[in-house]
Protein backbone atom coordinates (compact mmCIF):
# COMPACT_ATOMS: atom_id res chain seq x y z
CA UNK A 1 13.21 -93.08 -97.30
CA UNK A 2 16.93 -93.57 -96.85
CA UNK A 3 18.97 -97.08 -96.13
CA UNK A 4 21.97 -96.22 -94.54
CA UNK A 5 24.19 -99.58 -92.98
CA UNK A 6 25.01 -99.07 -89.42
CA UNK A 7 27.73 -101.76 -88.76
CA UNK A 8 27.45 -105.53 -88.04
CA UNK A 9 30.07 -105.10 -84.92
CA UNK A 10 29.04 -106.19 -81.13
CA UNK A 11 30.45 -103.39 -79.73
CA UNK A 12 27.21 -100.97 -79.48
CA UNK A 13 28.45 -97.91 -78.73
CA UNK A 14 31.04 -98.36 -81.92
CA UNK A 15 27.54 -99.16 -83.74
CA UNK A 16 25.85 -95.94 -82.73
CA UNK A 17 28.83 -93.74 -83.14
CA UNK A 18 28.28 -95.10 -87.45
CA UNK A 19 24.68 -94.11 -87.09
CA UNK A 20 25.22 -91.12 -85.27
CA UNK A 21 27.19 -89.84 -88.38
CA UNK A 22 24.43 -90.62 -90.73
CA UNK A 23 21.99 -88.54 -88.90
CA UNK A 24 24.58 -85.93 -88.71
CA UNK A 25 25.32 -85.82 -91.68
CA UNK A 26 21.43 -85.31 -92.54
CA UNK A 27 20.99 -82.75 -90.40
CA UNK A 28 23.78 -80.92 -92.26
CA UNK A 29 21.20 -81.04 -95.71
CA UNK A 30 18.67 -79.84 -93.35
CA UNK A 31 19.92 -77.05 -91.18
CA UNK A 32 16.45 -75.53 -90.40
CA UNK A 33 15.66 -79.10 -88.51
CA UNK A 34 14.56 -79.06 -85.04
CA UNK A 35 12.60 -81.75 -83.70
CA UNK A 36 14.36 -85.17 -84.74
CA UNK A 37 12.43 -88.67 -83.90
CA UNK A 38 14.45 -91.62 -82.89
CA UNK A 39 12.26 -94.72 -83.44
CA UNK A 40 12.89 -98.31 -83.33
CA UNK A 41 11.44 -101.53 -81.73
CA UNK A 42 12.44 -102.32 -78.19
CA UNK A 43 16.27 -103.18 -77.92
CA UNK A 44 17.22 -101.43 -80.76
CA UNK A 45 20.04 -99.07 -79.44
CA UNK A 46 17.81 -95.79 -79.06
CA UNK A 47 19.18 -94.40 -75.95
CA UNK A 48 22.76 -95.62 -76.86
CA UNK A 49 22.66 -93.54 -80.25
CA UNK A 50 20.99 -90.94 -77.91
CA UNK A 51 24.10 -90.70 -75.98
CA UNK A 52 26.69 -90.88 -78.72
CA UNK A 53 24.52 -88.09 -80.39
CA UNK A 54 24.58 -85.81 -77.23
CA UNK A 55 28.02 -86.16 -77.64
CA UNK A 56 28.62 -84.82 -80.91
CA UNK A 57 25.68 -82.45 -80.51
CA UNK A 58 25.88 -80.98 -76.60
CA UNK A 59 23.55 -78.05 -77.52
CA UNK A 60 20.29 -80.89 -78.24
CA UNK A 61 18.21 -81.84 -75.28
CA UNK A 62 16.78 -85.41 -75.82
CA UNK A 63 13.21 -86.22 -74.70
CA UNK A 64 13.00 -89.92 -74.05
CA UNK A 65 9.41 -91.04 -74.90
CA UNK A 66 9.56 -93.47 -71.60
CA UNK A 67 9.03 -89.99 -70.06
CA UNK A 68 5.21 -91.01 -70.77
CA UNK A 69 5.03 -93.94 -69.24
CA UNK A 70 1.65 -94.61 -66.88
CA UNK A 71 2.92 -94.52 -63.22
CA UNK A 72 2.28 -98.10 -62.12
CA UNK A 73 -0.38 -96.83 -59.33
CA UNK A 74 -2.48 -96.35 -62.89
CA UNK A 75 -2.13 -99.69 -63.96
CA UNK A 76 -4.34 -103.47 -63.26
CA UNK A 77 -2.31 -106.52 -63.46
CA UNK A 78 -2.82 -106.87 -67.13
CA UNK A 79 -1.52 -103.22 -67.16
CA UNK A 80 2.04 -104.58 -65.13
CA UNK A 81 2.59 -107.58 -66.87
CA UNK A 82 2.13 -105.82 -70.04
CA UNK A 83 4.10 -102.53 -69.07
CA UNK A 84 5.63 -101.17 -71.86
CA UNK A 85 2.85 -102.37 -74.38
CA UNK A 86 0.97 -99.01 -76.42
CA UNK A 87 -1.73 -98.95 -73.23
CA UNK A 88 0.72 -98.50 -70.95
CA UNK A 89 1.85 -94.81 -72.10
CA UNK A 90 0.11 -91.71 -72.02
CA UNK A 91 0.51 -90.74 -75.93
CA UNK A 92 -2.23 -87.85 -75.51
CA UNK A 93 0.01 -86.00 -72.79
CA UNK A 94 2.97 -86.64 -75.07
CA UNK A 95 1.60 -85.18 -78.54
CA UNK A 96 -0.22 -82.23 -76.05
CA UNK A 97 3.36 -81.73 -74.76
CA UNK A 98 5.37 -81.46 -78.00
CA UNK A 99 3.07 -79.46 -80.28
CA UNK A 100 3.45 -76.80 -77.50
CA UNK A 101 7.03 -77.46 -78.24
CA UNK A 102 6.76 -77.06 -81.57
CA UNK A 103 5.09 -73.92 -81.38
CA UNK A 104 6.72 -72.63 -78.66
CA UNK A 105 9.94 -74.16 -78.31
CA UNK A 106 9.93 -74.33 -74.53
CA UNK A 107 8.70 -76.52 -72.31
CA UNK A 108 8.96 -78.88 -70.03
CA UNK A 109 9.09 -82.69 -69.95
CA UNK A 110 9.35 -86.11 -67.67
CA UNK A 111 11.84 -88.76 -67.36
CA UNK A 112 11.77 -92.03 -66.34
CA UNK A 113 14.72 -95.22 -65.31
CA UNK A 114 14.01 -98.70 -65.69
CA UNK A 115 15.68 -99.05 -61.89
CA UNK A 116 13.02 -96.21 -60.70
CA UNK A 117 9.49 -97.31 -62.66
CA UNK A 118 7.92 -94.73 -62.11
CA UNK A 119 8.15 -91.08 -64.11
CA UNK A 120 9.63 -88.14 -62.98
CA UNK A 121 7.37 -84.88 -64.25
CA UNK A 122 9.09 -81.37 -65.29
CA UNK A 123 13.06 -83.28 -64.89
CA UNK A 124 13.58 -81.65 -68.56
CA UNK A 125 13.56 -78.20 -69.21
CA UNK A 126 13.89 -77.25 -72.90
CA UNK A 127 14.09 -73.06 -73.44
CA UNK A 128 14.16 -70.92 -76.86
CA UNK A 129 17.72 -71.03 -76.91
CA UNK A 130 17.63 -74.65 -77.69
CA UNK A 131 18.79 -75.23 -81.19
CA UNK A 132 17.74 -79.08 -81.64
CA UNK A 133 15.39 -81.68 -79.92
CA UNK A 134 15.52 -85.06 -80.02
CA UNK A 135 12.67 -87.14 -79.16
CA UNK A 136 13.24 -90.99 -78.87
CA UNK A 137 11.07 -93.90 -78.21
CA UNK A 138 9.49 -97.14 -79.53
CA UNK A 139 6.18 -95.28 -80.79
CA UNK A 140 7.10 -92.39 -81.48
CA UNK A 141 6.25 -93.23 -85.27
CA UNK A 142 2.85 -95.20 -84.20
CA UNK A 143 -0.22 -93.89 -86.43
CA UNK A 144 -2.00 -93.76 -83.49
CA UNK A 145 0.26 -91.19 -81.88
CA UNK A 146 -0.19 -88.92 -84.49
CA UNK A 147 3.48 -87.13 -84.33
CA UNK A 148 4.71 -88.18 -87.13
CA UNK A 149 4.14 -84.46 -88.61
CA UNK A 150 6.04 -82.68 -85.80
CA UNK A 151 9.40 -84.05 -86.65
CA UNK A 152 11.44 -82.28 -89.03
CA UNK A 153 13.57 -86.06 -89.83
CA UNK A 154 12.18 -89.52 -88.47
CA UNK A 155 14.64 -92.26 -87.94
CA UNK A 156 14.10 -95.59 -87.22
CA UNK A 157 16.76 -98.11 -86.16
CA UNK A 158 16.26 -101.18 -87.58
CA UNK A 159 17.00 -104.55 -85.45
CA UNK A 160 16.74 -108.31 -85.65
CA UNK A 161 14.50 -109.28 -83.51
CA UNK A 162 16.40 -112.02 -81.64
CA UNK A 163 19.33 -109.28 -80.77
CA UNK A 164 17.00 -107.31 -79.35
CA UNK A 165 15.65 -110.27 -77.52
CA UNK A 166 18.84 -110.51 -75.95
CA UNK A 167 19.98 -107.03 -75.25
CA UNK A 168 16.01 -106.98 -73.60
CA UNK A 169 17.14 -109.82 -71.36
CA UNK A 170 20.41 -108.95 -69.97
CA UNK A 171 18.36 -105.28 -69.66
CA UNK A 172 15.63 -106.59 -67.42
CA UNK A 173 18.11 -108.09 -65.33
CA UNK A 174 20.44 -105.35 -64.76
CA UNK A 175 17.25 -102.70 -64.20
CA UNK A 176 15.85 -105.45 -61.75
CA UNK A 177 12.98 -105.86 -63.78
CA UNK A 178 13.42 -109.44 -63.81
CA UNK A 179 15.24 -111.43 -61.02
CA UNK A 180 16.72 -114.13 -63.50
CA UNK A 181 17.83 -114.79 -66.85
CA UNK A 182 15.20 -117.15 -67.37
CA UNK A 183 12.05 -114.73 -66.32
CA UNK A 184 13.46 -112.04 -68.31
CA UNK A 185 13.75 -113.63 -71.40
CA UNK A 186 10.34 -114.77 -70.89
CA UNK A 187 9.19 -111.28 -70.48
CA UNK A 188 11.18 -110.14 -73.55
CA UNK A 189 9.63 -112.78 -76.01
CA UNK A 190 6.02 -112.28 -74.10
CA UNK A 191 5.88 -108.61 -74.07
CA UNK A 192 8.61 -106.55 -75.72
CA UNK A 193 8.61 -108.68 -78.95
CA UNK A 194 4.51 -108.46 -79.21
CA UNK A 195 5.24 -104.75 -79.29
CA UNK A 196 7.95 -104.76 -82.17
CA UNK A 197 5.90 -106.73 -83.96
CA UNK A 198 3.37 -104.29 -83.46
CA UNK A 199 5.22 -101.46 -84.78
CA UNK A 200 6.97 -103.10 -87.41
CA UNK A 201 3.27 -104.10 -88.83
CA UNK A 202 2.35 -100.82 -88.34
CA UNK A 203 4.69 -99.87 -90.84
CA UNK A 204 6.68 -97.11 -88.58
CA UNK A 205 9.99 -98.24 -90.36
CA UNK A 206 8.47 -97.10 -93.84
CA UNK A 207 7.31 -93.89 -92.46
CA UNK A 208 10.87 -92.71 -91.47
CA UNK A 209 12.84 -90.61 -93.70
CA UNK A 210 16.21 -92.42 -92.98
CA UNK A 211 16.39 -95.89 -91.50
CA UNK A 212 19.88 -97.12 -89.98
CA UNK A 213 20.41 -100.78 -90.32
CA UNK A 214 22.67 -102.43 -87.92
């Protein structure tokens, strides 16, 4: 496993743009790679990396994990206030789904916006011609998800946990998760935090080959 230090900067997309590069440049020592894993605990700049990635690398197709998420008609009131948690996510569908990618290297795959809450099936259509996949969510590197032997290199972004408090916060607000500052920093120290502790215990940031600190 790799350390490589992202930046200490606020500006997040000028963070990701330094860890883009690192991955890059790992992906240049392994050109064969095709199915990347972009883990981290909630708030930890995933889908912002994702972007500044997609930038570099306009040929990859990026399969968000959140994709997987149980439509909320599926879900008790434990299952909403908790949304997000391990339960709440249909891991079987998503290791079904990307073996077949693996093997196959087609397929097709859901998305899913924090403003919409609910998945969208079959929005992501991945063909033969697609050179490189990247897959990115919170447990994506979870021992009970049992991927961890698709990818080809596992990232994980590491955080502190009270900046991804606060990115969660302003987040739940913006998405209309929350309806106030106050609720959704109560829902990001109730829920989200429960779950990076989760995955930081389950020891997903040793099991990545190259871990961006930032």
């Amino acid at each position: 496993m790799a350390l490589a230090e992202a930046t200490s900067l606020s500006d997040p997309v000028a963070a990701a743009t330094i860890r883009a590069e690192a991955i890059l440049d790992a992906l240049r020592k392994r050109p064969d790679a095709y199915l990347i894993a972009i883990a981290g605990i909630p708030g930890s700049g995933k889908t912002t990396l994702c972007d500044v990635l997609k930038s570099h690398r306009p040929d990859a197709v990026v399969v968000p994990m959140d994709g997987y998420h149980r439509p909320r008609c599926h879900l008790d009131a434990e299952g909403m206030r908790r949304r997000g948690a391990q339960f709440t996510f249909d891991s079987a569908s998503c290791r079904a789904d990307l073996e077949r990618l693996k093997q196959t290297r087609s397929g097709l795959f859901p998305t899913f916006d924090h403003a919409g809450k609910d998945p969208k099936p079959d929005m992501i259509r991945v063909t033969p011609s697609v050179p490189l996949i990247i897959v990115e969510g919170i447990y994506i590197l979870m021992r009970e998800w049992r991927l961890e032997r698709l990818f080809d290199l596992r990232v994980f972004l590491d955080c502190e946990l009270d900046v991804a408090t606060e990115r969660l916060t302003l987040r739940h607000v913006a998405c209309g998760i929350s309806q106030t500052v106050e609720d959704a920093r109560h829902r990001a120290l109730t829920n989200d935090r429960l779950n990076s502790l989760e995955i930081l215990a389950d020891g997903c940031r040793e099991r990545a080959d190259l871990v961006l600190l930032g």
